[in-house]
N, C-alpha and C. Protein backbone atom coordinates (compact mmCIF):
# COMPACT_ATOMS: atom_id res chain seq x y z
N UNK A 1 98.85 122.07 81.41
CA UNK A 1 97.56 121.86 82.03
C UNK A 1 97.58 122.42 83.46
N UNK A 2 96.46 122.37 84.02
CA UNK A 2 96.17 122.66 85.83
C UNK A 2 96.27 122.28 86.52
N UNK A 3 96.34 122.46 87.70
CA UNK A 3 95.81 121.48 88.50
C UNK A 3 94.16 120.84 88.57
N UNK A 4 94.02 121.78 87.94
CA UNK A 4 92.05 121.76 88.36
C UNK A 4 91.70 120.73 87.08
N UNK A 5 92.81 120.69 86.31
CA UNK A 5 92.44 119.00 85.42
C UNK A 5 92.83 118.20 85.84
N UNK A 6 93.58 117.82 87.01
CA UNK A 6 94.14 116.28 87.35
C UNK A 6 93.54 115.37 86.71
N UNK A 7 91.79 115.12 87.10
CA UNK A 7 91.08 113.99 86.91
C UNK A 7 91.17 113.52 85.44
N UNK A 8 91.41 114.39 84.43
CA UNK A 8 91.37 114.35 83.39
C UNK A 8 92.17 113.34 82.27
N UNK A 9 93.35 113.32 83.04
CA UNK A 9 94.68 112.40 82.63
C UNK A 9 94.25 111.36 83.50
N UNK A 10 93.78 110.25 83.23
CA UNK A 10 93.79 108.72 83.95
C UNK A 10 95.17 108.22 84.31
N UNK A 11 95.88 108.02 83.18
CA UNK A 11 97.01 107.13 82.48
C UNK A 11 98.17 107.14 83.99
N UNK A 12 98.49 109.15 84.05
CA UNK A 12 99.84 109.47 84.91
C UNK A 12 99.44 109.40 86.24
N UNK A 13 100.70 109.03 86.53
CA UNK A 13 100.78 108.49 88.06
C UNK A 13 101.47 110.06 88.86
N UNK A 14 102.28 110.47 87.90
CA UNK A 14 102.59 111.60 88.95
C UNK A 14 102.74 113.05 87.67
N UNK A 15 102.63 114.09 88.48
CA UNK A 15 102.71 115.39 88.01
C UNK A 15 103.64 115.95 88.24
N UNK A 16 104.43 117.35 87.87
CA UNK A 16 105.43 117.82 87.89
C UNK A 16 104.83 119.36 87.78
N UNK A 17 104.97 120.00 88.92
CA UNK A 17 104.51 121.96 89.35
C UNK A 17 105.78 122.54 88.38
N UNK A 18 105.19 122.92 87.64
CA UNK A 18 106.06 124.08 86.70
C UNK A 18 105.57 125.36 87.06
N UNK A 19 104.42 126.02 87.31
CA UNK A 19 104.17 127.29 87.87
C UNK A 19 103.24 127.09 89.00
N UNK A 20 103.77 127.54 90.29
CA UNK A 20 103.10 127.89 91.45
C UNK A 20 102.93 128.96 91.85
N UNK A 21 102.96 129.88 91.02
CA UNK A 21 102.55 131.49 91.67
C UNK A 21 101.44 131.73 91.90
N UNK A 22 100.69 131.00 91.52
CA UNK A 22 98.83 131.88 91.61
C UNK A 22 98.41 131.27 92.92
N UNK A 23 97.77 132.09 93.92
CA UNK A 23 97.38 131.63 95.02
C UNK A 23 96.82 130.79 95.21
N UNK A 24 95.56 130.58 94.26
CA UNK A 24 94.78 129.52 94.07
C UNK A 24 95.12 128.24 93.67
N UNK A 25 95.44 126.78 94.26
CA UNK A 25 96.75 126.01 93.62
C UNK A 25 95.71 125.12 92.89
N UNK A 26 94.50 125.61 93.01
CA UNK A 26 93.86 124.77 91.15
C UNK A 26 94.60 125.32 90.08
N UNK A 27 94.97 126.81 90.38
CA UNK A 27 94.88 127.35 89.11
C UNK A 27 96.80 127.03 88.49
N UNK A 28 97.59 126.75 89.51
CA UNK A 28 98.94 125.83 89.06
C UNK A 28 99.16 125.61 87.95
N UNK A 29 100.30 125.35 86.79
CA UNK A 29 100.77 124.49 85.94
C UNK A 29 101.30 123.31 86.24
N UNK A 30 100.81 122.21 86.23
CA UNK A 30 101.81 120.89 86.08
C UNK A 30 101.65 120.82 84.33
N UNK A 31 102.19 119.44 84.50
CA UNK A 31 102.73 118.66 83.28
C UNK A 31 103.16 117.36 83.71
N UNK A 32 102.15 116.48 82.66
CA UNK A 32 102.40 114.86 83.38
C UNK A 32 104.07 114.31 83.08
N UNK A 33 104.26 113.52 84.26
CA UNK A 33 105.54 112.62 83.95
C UNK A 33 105.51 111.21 83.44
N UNK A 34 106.24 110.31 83.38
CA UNK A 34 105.97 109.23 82.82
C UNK A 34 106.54 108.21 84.36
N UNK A 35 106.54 109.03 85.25
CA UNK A 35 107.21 108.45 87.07
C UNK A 35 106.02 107.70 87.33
N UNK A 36 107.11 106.40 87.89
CA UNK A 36 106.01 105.38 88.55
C UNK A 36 106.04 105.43 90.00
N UNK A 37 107.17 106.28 90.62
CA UNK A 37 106.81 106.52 92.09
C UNK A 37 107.37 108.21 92.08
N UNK A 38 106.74 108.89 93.47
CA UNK A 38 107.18 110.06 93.63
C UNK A 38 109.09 109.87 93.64
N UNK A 39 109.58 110.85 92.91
CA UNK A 39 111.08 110.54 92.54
C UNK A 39 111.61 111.77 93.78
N UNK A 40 112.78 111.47 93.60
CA UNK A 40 113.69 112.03 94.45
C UNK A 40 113.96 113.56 94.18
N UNK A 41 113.99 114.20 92.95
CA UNK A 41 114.25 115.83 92.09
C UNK A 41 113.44 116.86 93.45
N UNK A 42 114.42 117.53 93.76
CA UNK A 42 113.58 118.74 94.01
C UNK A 42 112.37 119.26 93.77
N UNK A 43 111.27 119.63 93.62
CA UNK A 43 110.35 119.97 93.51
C UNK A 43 108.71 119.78 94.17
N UNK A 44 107.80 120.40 93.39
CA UNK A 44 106.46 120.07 93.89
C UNK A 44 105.89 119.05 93.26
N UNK A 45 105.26 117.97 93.49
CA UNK A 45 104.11 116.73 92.49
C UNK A 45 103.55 117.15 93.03
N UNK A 46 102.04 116.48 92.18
CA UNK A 46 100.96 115.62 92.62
C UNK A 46 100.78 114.28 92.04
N UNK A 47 100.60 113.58 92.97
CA UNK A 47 100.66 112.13 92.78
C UNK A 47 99.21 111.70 92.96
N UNK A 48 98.91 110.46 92.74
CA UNK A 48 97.66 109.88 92.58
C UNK A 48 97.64 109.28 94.05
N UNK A 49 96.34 109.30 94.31
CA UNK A 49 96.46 108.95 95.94
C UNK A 49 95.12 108.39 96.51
N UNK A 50 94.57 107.79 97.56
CA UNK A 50 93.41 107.08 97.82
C UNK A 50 93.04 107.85 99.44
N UNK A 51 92.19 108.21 99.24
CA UNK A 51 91.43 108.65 100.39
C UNK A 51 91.15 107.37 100.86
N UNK A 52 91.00 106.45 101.94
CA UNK A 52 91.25 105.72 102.46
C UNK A 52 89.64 105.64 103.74
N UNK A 53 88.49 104.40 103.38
CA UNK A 53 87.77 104.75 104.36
C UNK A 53 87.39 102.68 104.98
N UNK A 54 86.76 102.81 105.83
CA UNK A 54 87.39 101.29 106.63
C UNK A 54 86.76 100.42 105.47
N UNK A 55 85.72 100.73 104.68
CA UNK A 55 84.94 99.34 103.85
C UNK A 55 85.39 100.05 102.26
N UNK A 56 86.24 100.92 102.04
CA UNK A 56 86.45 101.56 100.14
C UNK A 56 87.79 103.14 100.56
N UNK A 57 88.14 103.12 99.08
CA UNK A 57 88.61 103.91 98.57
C UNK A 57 88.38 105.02 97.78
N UNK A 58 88.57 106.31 98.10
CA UNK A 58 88.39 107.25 97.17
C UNK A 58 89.59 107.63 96.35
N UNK A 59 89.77 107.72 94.99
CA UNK A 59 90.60 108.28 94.19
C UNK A 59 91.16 110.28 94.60
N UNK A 60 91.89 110.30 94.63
CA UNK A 60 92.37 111.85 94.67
C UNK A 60 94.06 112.04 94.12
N UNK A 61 94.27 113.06 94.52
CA UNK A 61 95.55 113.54 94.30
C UNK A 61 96.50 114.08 95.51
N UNK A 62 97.45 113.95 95.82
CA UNK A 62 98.03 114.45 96.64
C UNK A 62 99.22 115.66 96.00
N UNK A 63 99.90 116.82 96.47
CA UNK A 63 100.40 117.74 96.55
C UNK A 63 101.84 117.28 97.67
N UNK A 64 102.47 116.71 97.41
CA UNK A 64 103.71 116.61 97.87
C UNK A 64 105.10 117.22 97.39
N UNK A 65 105.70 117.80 98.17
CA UNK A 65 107.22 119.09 98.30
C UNK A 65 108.36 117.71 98.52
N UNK A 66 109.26 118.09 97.61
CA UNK A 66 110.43 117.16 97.69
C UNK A 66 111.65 118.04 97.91
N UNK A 67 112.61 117.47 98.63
CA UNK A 67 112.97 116.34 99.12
C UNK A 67 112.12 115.97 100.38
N UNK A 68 111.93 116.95 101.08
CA UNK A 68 111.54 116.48 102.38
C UNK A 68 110.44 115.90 101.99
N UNK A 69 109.48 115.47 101.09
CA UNK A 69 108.49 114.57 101.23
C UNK A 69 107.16 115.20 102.48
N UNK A 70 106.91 116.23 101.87
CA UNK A 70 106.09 116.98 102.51
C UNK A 70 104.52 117.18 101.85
N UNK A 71 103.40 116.30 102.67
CA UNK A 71 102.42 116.45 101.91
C UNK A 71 101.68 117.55 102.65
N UNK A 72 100.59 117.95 101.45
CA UNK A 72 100.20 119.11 102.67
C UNK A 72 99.05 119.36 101.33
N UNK A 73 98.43 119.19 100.09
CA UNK A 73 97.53 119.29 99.73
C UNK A 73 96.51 118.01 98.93
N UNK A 74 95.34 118.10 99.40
CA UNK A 74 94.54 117.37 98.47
C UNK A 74 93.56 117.53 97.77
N UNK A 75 93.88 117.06 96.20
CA UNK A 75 92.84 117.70 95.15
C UNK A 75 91.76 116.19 95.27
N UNK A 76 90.10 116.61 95.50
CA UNK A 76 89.44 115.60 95.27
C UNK A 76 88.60 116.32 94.70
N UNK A 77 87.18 115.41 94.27
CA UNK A 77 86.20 115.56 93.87
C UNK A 77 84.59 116.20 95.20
N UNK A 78 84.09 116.97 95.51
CA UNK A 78 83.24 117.29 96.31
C UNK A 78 82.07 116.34 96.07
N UNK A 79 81.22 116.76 96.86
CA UNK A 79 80.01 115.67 96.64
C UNK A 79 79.01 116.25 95.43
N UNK A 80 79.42 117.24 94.90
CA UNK A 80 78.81 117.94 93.44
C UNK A 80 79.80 117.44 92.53
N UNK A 81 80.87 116.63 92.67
CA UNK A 81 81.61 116.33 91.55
C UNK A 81 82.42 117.79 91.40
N UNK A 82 82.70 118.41 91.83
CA UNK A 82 83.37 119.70 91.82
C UNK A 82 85.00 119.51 92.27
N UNK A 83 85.80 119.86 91.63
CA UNK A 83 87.43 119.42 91.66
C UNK A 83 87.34 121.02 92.96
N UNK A 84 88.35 120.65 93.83
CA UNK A 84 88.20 121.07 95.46
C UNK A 84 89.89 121.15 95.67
N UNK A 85 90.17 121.96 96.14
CA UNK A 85 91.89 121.34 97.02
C UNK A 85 91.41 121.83 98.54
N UNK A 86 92.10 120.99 99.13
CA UNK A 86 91.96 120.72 100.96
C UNK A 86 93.19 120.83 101.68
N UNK A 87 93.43 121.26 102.61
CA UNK A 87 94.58 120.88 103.59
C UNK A 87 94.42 119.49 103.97
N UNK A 88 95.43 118.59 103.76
CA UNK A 88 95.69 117.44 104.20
C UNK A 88 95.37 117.26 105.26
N UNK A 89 95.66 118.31 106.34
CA UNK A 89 95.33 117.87 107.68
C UNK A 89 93.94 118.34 108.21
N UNK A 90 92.73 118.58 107.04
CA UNK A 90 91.71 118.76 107.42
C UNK A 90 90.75 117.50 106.96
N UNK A 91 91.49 116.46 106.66
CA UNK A 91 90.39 115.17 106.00
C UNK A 91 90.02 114.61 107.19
N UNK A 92 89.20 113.79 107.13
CA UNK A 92 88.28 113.52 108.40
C UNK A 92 89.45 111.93 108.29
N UNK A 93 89.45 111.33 107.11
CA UNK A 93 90.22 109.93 106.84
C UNK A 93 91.57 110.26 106.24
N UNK A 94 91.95 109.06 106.20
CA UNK A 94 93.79 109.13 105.71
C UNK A 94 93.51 109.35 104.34
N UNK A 95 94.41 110.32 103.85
CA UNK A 95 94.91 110.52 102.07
C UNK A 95 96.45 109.60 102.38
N UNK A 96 96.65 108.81 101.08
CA UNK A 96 98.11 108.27 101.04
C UNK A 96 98.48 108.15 99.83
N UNK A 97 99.43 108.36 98.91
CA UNK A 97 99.81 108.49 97.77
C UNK A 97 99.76 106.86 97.35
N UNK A 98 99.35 106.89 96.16
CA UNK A 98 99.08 105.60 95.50
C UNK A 98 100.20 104.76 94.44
N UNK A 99 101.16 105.56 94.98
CA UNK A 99 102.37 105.34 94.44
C UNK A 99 103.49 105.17 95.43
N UNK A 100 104.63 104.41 95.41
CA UNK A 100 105.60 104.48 96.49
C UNK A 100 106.60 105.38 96.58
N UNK A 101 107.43 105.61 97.07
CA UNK A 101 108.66 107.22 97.02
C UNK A 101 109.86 106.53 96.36
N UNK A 102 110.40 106.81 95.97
CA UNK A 102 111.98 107.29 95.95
C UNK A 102 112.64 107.75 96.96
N UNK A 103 111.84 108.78 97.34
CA UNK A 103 112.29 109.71 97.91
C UNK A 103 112.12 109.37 99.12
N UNK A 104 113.34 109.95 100.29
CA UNK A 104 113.61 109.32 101.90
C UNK A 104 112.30 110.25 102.61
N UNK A 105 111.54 109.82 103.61
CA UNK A 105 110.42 110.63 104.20
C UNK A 105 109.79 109.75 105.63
N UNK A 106 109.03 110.23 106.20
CA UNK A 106 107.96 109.84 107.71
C UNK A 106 107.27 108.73 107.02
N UNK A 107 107.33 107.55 107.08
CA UNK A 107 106.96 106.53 106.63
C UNK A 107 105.28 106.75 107.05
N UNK A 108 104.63 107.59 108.18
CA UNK A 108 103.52 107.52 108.06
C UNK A 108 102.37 108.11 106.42
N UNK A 109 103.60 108.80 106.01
CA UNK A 109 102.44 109.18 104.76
C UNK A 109 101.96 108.33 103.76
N UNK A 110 102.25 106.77 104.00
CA UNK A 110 101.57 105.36 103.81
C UNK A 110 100.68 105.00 104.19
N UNK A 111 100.98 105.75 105.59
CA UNK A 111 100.16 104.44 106.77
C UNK A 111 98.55 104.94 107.24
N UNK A 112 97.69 104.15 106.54
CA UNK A 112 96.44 104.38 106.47
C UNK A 112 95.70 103.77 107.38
N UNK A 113 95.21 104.33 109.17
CA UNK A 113 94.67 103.64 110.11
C UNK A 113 93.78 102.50 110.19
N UNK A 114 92.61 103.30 109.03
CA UNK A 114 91.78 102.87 108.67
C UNK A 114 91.59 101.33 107.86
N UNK A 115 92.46 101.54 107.07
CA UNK A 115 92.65 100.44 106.73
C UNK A 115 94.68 100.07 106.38
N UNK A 116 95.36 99.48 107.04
CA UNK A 116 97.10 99.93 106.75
C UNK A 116 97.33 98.93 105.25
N UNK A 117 96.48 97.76 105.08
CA UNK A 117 96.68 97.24 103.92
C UNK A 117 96.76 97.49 102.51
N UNK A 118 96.27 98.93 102.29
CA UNK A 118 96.31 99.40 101.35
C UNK A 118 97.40 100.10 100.93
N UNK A 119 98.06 100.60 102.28
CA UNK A 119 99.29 101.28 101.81
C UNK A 119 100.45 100.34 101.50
N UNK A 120 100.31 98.92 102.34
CA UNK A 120 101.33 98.00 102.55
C UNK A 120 101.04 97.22 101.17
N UNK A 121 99.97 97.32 100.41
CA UNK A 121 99.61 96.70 98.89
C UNK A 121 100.75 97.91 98.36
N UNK A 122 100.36 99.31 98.25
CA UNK A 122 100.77 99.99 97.26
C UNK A 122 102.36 99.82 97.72
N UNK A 123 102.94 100.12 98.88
CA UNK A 123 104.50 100.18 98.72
C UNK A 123 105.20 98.61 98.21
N UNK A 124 104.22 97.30 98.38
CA UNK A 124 105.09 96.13 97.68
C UNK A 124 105.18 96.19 96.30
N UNK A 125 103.88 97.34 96.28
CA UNK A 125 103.94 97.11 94.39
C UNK A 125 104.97 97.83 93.76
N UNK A 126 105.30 98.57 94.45
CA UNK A 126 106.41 99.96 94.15
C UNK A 126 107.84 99.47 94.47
N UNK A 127 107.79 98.32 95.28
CA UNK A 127 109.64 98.31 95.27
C UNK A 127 110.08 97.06 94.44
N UNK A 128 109.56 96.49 93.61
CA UNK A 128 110.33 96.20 92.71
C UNK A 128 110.70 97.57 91.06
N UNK A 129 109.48 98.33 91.07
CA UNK A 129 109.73 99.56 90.43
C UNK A 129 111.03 100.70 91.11
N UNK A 130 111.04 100.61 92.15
CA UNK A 130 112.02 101.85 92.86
C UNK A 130 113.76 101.70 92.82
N UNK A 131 114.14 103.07 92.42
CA UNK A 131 115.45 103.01 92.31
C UNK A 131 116.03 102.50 93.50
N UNK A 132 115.90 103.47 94.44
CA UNK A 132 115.76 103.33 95.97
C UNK A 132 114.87 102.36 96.64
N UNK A 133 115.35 100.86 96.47
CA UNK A 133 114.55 100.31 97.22
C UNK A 133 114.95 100.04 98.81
N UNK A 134 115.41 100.72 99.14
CA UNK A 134 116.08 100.53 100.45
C UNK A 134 115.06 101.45 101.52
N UNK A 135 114.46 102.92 100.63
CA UNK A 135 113.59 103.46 101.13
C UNK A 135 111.93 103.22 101.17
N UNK A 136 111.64 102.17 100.26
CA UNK A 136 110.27 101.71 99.91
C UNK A 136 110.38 100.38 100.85
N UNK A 137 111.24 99.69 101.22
CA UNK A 137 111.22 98.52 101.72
C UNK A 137 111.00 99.25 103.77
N UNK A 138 111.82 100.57 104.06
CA UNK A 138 112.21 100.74 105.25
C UNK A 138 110.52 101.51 105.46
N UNK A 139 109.64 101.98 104.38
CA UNK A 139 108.42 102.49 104.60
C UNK A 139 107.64 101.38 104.89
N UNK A 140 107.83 99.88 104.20
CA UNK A 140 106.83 99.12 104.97
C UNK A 140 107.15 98.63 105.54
N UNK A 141 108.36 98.42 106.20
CA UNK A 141 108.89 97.82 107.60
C UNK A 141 107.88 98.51 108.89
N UNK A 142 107.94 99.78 108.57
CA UNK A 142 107.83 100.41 109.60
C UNK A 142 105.94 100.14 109.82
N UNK A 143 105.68 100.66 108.98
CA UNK A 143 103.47 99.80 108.70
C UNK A 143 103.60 98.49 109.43
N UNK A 144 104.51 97.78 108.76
CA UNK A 144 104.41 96.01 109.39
C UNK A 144 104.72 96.11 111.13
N UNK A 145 105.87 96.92 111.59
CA UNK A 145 105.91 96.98 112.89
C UNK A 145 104.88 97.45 114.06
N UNK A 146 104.17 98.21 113.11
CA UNK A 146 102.90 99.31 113.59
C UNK A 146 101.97 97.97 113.89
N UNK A 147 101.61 97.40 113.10
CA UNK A 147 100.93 96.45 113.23
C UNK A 147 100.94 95.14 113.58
N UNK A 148 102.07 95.17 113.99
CA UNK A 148 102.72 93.41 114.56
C UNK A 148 102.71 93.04 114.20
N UNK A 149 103.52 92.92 112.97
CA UNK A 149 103.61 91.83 111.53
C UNK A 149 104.65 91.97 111.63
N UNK A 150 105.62 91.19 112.70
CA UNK A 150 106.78 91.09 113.16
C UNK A 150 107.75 90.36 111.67
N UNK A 151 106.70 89.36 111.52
CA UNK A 151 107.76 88.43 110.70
C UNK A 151 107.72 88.82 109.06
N UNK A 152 107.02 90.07 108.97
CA UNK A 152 106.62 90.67 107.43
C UNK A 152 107.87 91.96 107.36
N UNK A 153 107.80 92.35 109.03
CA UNK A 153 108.80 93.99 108.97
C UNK A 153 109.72 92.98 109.10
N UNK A 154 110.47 92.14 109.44
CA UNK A 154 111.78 91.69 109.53
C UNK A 154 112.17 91.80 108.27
N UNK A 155 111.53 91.00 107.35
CA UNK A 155 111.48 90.67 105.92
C UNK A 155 111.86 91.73 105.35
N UNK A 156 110.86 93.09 105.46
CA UNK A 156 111.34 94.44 104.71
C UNK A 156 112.52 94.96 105.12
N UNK A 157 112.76 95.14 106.41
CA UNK A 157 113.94 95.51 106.64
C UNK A 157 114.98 94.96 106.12
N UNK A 158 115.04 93.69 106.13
CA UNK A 158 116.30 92.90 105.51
C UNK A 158 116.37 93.13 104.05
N UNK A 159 115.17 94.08 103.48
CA UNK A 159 115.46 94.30 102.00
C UNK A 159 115.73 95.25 102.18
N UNK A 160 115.68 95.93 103.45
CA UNK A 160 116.62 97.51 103.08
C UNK A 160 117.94 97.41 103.43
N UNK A 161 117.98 96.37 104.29
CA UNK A 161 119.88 95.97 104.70
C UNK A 161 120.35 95.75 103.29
N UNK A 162 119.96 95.06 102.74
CA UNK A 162 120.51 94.11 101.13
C UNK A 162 120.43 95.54 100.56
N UNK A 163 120.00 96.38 100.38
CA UNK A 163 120.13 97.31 99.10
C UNK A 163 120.77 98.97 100.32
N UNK A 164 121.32 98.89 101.30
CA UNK A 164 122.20 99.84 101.94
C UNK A 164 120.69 100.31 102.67
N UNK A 165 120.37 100.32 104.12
CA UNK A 165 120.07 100.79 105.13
C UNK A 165 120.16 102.61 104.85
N UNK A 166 119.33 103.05 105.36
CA UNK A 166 119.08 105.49 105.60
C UNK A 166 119.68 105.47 106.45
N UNK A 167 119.60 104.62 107.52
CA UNK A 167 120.54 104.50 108.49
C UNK A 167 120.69 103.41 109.51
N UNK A 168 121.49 103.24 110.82
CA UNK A 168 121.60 102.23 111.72
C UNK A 168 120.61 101.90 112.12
N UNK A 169 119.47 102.73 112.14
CA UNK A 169 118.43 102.36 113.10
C UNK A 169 117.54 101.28 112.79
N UNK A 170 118.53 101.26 111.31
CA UNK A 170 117.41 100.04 111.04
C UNK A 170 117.56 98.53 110.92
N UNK A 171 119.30 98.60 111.72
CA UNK A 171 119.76 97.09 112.56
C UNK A 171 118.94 97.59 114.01
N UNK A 172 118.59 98.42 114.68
CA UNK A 172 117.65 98.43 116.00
C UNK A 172 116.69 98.06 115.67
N UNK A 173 115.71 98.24 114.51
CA UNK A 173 114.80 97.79 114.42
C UNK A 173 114.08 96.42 114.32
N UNK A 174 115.51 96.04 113.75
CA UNK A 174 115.47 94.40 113.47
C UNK A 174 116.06 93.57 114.76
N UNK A 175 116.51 94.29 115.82
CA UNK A 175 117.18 93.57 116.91
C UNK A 175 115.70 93.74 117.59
N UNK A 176 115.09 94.57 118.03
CA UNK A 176 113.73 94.78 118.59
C UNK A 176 112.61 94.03 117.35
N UNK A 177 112.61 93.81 116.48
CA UNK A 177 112.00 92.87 115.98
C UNK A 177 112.02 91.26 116.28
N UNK A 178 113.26 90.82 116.22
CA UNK A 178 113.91 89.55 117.03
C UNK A 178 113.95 89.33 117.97
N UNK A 179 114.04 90.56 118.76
CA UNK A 179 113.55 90.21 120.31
C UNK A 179 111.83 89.97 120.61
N UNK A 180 111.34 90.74 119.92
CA UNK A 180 109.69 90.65 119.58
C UNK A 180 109.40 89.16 119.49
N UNK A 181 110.03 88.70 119.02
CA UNK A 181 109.70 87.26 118.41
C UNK A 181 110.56 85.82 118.89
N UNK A 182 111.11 86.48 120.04
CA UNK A 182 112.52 85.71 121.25
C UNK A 182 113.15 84.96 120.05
N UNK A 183 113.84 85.83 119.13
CA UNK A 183 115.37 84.94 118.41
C UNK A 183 116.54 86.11 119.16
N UNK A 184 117.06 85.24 120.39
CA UNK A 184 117.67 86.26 121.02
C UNK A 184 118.99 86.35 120.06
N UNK A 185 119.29 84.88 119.43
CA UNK A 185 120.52 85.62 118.53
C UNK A 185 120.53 86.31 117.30
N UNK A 186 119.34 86.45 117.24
CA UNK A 186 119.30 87.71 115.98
C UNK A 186 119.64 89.13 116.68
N UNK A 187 118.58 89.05 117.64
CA UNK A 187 118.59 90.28 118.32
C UNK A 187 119.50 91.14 118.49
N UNK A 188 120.73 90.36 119.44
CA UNK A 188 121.70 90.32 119.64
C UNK A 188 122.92 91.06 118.30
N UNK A 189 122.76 89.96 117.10
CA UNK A 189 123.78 90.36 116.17
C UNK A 189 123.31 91.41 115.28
N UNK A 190 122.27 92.09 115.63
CA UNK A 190 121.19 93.39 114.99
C UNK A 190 122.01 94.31 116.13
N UNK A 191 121.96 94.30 117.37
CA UNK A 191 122.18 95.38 118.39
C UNK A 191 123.36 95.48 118.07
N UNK A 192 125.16 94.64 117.69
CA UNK A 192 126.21 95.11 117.34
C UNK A 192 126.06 95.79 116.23
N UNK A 193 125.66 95.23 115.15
CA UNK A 193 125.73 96.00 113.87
C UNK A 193 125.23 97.42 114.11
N UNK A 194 124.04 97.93 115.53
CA UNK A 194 123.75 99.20 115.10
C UNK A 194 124.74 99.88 115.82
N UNK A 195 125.39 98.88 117.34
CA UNK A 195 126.56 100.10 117.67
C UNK A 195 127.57 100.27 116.50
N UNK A 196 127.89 98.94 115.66
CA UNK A 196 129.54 98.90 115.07
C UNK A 196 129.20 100.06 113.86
N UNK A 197 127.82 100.10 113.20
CA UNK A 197 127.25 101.54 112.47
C UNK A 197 127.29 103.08 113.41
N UNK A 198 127.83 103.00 114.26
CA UNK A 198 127.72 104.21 115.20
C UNK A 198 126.60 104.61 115.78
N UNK A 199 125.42 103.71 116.38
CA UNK A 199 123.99 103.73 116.76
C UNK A 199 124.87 103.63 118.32
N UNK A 200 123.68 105.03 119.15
CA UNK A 200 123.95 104.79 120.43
C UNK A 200 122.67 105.05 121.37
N UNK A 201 122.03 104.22 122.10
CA UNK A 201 121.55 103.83 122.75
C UNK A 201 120.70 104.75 123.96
């Protein structure tokens, strides 16, 4: 199939680019997967994704490059009902994949200004699904910190400690979380763990 059928398949959550040569990236080959979050494999998806506006949601697709977790296209519907692809960075509102990653990435491609609850719905729903929950838990740590949901990012983070930390920074995060919230001895035993991890200051 195309890209220019996304809408067509309800069911799949994510797509898999088997031919990207044609300039035009409607005119693409995918082929649906049976993935409940963008996975870790090399390649191009499109994933199912929500245009994001302060009172609703629009359905779309996103165009994300793996590993690096690089979004950069969106297939929606025009106001003729006409299937469209966009540069991501030309939407007036947030696009965010409606699915959680696998895959390690800028935790902002969750984080929906407009409204951040929607992304912080979709990544809880996704980490009991994720192989990698160490990376779905450290994506909504970081939403919860954005938003001073001190005692929600502690929480995530400590589910990315329990399933192996991307890296130290994310005993800093939790020592500056604890300090956020004056438990100076958390703080404290967060700031050794990120030097005794080789975190420097």
């Amino acid at each position: 199939m195309k890209v220019r059928d996304l809408f067509s398949n309800a069911d799949t959550k994510v797509f898999v680019v088997l031919d990207s040569e044609k300039e035009d990236e409607l005119e693409w080959i995918i082929e649906p997967t049976t993935y409940e979050l963008l996975p870790e494999e090399e390649n191009i998806y499109f994933v199912k994704a929500k245009q994001v506006f302060s009172n609703r949601t629009a359905d779309c697709f996103i165009g994300i490059m793996t590993p690096e977790r690089l979004a950069e296209t969106v297939i929606k519907k025009d106001i003729d009902g006409k299937v469209v692809a966009e540069s991501i960075d030309e939407q007036e509102n947030s696009v965010i994949p409606a699915v959680a990653s696998d895959c390690f990435g800028v935790y902002t491609l969750f984080y929906a200004k407009e409204n951040p609850q929607i992304g912080v719905d979709i990544l809880k729903e996704g980490l009991d699904k994720a192989t990698n929950r160490n990376v779905v838990a450290e994506d909504l740590g970081y939403i919860l910190r954005d938003e001073n949901r001190e005692e929600e990012a502690i929480e995530a983070f400590k589910k990315s400690e329990e399933f192996g930390p991307s890296s130290e920074y994310v005993y800093l995060e939790l020592s500056r979380l604890y300090k956020r919230i004056g438990q100076r001895g958390k703080q404290v035993e967060y700031e050794l763990k990120f030097k005794d991890s080789g975190g420097i200051y």
